[in-house]
C-alpha atoms as a PDB file:
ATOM      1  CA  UNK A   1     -14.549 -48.252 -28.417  1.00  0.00           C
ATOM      2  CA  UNK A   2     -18.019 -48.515 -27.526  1.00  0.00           C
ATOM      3  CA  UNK A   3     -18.903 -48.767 -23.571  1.00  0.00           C
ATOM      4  CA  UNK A   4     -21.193 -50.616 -22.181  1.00  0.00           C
ATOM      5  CA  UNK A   5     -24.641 -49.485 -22.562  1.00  0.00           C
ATOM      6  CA  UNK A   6     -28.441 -49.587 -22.211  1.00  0.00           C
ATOM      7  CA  UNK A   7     -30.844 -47.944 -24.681  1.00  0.00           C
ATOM      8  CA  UNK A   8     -33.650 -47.152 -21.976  1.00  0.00           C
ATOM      9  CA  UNK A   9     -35.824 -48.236 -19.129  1.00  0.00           C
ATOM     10  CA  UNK A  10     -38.932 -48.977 -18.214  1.00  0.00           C
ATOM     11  CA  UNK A  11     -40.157 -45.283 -17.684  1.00  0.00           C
ATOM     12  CA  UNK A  12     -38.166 -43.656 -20.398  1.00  0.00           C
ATOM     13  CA  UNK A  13     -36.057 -44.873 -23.821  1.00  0.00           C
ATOM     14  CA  UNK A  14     -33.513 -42.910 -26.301  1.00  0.00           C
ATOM     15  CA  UNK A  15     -33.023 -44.266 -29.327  1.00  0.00           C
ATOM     16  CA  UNK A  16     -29.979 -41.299 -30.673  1.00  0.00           C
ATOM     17  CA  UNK A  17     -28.196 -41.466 -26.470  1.00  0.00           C
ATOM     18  CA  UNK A  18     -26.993 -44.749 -24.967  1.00  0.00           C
ATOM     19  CA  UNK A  19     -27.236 -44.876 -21.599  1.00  0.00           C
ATOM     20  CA  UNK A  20     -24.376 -46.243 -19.508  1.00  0.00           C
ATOM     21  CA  UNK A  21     -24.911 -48.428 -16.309  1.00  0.00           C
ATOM     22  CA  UNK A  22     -21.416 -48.936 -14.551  1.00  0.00           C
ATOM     23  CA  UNK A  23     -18.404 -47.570 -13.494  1.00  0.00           C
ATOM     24  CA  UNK A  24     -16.550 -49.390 -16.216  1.00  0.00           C
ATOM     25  CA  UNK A  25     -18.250 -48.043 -19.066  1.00  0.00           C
ATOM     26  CA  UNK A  26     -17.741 -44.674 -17.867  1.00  0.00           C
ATOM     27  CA  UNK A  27     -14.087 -45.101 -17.575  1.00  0.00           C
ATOM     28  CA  UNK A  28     -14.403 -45.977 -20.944  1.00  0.00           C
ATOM     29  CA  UNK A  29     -15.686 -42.245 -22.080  1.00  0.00           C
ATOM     30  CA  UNK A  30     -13.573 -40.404 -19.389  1.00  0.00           C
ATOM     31  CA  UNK A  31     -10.646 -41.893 -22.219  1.00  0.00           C
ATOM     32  CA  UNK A  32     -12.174 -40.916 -25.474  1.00  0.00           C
ATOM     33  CA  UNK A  33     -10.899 -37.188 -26.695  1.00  0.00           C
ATOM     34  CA  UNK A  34     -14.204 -35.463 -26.280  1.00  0.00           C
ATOM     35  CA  UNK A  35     -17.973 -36.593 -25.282  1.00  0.00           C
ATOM     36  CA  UNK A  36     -20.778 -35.095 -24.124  1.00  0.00           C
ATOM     37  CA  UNK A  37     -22.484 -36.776 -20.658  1.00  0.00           C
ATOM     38  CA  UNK A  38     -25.968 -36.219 -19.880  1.00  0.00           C
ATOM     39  CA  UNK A  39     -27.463 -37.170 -16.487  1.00  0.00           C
ATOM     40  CA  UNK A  40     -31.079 -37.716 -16.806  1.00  0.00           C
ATOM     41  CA  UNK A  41     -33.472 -38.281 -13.848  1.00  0.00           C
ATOM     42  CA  UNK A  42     -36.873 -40.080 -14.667  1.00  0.00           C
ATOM     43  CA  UNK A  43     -39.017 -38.255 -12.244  1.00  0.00           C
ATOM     44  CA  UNK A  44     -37.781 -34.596 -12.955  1.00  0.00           C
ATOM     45  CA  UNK A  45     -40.364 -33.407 -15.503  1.00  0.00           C
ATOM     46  CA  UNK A  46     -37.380 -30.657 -16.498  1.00  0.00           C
ATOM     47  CA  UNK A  47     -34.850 -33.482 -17.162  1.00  0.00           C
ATOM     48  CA  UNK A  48     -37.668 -34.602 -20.132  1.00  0.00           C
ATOM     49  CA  UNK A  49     -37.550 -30.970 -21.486  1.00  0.00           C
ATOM     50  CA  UNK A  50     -33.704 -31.570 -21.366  1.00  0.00           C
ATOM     51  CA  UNK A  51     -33.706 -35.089 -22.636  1.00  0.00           C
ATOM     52  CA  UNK A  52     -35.480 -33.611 -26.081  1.00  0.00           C
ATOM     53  CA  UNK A  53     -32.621 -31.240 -26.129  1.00  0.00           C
ATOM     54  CA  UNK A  54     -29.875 -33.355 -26.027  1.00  0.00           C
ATOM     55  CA  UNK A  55     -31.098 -35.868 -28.160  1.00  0.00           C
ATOM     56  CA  UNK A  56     -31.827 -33.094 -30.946  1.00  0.00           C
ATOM     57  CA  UNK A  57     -28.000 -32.513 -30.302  1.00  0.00           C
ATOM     58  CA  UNK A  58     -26.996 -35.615 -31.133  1.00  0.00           C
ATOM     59  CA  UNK A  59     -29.307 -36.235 -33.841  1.00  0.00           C
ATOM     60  CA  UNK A  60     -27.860 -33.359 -35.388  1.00  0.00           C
ATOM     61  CA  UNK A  61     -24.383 -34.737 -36.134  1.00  0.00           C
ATOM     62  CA  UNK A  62     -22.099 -33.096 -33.831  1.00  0.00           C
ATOM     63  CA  UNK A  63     -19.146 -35.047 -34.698  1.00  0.00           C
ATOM     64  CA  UNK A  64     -18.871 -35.728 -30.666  1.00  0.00           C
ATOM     65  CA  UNK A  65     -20.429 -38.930 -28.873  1.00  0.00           C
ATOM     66  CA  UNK A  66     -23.226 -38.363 -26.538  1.00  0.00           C
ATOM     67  CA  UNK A  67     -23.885 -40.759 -23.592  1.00  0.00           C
ATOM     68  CA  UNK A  68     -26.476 -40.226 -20.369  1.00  0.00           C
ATOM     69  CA  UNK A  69     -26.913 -42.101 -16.997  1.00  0.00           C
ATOM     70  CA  UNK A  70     -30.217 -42.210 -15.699  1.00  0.00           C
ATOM     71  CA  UNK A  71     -29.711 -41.029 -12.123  1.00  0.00           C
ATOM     72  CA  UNK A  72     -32.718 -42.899 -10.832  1.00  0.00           C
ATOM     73  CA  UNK A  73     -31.407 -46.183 -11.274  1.00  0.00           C
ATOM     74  CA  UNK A  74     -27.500 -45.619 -11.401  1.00  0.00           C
ATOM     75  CA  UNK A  75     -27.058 -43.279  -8.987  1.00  0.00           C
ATOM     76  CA  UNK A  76     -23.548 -44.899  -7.630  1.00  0.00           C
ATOM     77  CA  UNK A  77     -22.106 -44.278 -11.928  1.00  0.00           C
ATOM     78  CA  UNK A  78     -23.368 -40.648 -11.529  1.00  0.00           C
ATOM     79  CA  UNK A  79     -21.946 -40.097  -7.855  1.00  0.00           C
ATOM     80  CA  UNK A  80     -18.463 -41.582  -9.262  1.00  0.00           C
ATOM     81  CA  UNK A  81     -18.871 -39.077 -12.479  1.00  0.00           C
ATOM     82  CA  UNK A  82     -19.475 -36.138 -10.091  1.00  0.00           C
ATOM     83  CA  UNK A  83     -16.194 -37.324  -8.203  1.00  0.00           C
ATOM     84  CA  UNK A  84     -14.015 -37.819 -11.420  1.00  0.00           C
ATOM     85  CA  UNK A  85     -14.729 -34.436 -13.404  1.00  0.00           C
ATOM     86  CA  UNK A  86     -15.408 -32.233 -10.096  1.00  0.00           C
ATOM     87  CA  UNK A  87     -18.546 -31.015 -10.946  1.00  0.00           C
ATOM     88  CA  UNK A  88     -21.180 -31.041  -8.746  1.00  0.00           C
ATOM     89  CA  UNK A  89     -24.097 -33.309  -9.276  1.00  0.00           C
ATOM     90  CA  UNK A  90     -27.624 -31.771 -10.289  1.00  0.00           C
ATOM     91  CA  UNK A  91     -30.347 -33.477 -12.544  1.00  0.00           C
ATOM     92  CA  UNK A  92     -30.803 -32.731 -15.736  1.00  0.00           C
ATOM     93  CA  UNK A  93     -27.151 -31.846 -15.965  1.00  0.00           C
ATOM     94  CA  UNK A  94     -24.966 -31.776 -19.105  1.00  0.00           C
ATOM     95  CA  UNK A  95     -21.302 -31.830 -19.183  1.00  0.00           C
ATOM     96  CA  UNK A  96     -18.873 -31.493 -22.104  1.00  0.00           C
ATOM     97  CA  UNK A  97     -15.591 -33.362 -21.453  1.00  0.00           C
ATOM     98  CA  UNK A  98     -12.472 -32.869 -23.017  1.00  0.00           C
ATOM     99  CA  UNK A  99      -9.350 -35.376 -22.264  1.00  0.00           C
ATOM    100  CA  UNK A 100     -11.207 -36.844 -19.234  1.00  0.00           C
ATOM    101  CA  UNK A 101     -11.985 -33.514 -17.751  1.00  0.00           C
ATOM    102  CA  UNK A 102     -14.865 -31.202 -17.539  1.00  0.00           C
ATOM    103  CA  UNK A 103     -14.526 -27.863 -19.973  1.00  0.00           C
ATOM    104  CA  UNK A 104     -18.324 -26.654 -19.843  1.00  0.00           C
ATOM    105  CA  UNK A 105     -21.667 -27.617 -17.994  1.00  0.00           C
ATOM    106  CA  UNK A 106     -25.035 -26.339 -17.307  1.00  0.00           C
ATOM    107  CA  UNK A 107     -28.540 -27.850 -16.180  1.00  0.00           C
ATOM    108  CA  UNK A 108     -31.722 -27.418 -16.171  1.00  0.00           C
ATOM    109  CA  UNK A 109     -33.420 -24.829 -18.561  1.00  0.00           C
ATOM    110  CA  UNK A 110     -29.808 -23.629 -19.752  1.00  0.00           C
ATOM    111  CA  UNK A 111     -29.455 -27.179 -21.938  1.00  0.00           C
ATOM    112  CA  UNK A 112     -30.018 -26.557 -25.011  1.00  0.00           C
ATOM    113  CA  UNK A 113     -28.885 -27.439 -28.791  1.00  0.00           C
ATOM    114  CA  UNK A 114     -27.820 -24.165 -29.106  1.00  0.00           C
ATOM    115  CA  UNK A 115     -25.798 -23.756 -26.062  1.00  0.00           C
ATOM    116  CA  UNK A 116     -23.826 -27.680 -26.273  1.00  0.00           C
ATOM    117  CA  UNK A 117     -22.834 -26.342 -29.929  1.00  0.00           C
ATOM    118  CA  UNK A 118     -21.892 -23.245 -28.675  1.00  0.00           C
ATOM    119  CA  UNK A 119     -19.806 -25.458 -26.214  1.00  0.00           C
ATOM    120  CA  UNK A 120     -18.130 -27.226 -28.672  1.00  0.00           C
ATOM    121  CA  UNK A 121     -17.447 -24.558 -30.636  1.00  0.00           C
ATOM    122  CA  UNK A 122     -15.544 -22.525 -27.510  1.00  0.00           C
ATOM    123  CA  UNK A 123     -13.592 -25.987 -26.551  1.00  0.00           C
ATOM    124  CA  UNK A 124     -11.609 -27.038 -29.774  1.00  0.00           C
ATOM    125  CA  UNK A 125     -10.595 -30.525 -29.692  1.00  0.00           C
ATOM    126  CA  UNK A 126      -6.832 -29.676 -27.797  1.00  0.00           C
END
């Protein structure tokens, strides 16, 4: 299953982290066993900082898929994520989500490779 997805935009592009633009698509990963979900805003200068993070993550091999939604532009899929897992929205954010539910997040400064493996490693696939 692969959602529906968008490598980039105009003011900012990820080669290792699709990005997904609609409700649909996120649907789509709220069903897969485990993913990671990265909201990235393209005028936060920390969500950058937190961009290179994640995509080191991924780029690494964690044996998890990694998806983002670029807040700026697709606000209404990040609102409807907030809604679904519970989690209140804040940009950079990164969520780890486990059978369609949220079981770690942080933002800002506290994304980081070493604290989404640490993540995984706390929340065995159930």
């Amino acid at each position: 299953m692969r959602p529906e997805t968008r490598a980039g935009n105009e003011n900012m592009h990820s080669d290792e982290i699709p990005f997904l633009e609609s409700g649909a698509s996120l649907d789509e990963v709220f069903q897969l066993p485990r993913a990671v979900l990265y909201k990235h805003s393209t005028r936060c200068g920390s969500s950058l900082r937190a961009m290179l993070e994640v995509e080191r993550f991924a780029r690494s091999g964690p044996g998890v898929p990694v998806f983002a939604i670029d807040v700026t532009r697709h606000r209404d899929v990040s609102d409807r994520a907030a809604k679904h897992l519970g989690v209140a929205h804040q940009s950079p954010q990164a969520i780890l989500i486990q059978a369609g539910g949220p079981v770690w997040s942080a933002s800002h400064s506290l994304i980081t490779v070493s604290a989404l493996v640490a993540a995984l490693q706390e929340s065995p696939p159930g």
